[in-house]
Protein backbone atom coordinates (compact mmCIF):
# COMPACT_ATOMS: atom_id res chain seq x y z
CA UNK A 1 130.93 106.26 194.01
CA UNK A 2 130.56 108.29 191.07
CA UNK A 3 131.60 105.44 188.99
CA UNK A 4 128.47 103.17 190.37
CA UNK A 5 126.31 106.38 189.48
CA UNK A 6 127.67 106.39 186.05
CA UNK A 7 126.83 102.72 185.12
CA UNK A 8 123.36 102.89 186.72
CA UNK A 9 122.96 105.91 184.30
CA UNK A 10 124.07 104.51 181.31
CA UNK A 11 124.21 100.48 181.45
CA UNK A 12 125.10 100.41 177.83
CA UNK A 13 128.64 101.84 178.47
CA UNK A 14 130.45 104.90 177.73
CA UNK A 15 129.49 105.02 174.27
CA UNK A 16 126.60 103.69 174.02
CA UNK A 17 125.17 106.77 172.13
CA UNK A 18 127.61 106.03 169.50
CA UNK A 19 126.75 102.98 168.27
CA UNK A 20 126.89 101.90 164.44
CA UNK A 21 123.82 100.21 162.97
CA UNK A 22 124.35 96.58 162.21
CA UNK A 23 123.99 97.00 158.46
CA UNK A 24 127.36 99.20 158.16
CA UNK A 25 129.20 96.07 159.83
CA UNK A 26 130.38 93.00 158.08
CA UNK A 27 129.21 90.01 159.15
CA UNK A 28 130.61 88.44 162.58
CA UNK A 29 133.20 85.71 161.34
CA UNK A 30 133.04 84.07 164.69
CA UNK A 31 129.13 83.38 164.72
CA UNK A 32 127.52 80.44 164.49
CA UNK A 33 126.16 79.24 161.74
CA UNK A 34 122.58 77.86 161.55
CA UNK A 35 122.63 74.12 160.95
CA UNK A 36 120.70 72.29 158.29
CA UNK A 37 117.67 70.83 160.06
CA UNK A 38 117.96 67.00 159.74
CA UNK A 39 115.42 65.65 157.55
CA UNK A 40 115.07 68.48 155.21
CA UNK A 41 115.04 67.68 151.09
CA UNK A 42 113.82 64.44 150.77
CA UNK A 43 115.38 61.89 147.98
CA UNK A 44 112.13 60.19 147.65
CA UNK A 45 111.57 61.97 143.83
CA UNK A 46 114.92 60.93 143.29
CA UNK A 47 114.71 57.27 144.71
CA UNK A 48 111.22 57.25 142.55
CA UNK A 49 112.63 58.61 139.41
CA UNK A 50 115.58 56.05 139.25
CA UNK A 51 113.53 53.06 140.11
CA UNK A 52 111.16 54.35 137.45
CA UNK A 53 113.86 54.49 134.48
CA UNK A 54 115.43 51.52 135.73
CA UNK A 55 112.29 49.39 134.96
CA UNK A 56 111.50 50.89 131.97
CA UNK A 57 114.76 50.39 130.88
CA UNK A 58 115.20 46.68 132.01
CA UNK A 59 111.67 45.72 130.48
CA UNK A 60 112.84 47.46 126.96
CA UNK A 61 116.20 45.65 127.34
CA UNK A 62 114.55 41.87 128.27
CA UNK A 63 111.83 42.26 126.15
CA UNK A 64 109.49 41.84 129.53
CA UNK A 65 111.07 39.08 130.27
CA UNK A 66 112.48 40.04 133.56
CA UNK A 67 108.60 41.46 134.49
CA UNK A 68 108.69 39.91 137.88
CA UNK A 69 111.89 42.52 138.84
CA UNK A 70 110.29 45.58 136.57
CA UNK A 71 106.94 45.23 137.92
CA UNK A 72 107.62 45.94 141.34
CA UNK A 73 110.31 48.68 140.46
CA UNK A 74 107.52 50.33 138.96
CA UNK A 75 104.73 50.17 141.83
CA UNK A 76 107.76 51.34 143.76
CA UNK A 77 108.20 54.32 141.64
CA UNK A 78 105.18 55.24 141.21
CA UNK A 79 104.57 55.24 145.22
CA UNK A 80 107.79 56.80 146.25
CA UNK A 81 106.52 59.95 143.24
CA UNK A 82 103.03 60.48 144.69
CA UNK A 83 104.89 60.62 148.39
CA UNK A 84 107.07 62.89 147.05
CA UNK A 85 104.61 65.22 145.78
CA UNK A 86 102.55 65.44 148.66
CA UNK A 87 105.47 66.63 150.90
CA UNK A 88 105.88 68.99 148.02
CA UNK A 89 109.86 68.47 147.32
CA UNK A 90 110.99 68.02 143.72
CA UNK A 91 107.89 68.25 142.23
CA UNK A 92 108.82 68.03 138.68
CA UNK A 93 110.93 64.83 139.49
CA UNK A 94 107.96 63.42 141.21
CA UNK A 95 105.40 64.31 138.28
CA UNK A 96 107.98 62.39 136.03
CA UNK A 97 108.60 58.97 138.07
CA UNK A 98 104.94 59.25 139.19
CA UNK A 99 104.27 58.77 135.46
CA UNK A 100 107.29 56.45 134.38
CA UNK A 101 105.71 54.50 136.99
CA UNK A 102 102.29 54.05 135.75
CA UNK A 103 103.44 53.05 132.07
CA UNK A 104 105.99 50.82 133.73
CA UNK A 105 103.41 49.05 135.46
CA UNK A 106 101.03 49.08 132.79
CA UNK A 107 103.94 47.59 130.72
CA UNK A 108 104.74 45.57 133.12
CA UNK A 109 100.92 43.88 133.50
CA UNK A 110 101.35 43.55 129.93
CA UNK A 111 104.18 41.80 129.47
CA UNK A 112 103.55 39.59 132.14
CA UNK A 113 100.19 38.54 130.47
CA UNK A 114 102.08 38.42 126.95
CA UNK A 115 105.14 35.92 128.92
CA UNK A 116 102.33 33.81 130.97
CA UNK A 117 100.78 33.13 127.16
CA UNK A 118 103.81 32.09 125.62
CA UNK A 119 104.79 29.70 127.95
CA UNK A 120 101.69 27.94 128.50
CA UNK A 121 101.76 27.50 124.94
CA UNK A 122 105.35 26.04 124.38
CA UNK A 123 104.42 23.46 127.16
């Protein structure tokens, strides 16, 4: 009976007066460890910045030729960069492809006006 008193007295246990603050402890090796929340970083700046430099880089290497593949890689860039930058992830990436993407498809407009002339011409 005096045992029952004893725990009703003191539910923290014997010792419960001599407890060690949890910033003297190390760190419990057997807790769990929060998991990344699915959905977190978006690639979209990424995605944006790659399809950006791709068309730039296709249109300098064709000569515009190939506008009706760097012309939509472009718009695409440019898109995926102002998404990007409203949900505020990579925002320097995003600034970039956002504006690789509007002179690609100002480039892009251009060259396809510049190839449409041509070859009407030749024919």
């Amino acid at each position: 009976m005096a045992h029952r008193k004893y725990e009703q007295r003191a539910p923290g246990g014997p010792c419960h007066d001599a407890r060690v603050p949890s910033d003297f402890l190390p760190p419990d090796p057997y807790a769990q460890t929060p998991q990344p929340t699915p959905g977190g970083e978006s690639n979209r700046a990424v995605i944006a910045l790659a399809a950006g430099v791709a068309a730039l880089g296709l249109l300098a290497f064709t000569a515009g030729m190939l506008f009706f593949v760097t012309l939509p890689a472009s718009i695409v860039g440019w898109v995926l960069g102002n998404q990007a930058k409203q949900a505020g992830t990579r925002v320097d990436q995003a600034n970039v492809a956002v504006i690789m993407g509007i002179v690609g498809t100002i480039a892009g407009v251009v060259a396809t006006i510049v190839w449409v002339l041509i070859w009407t011409r030749t024919s």
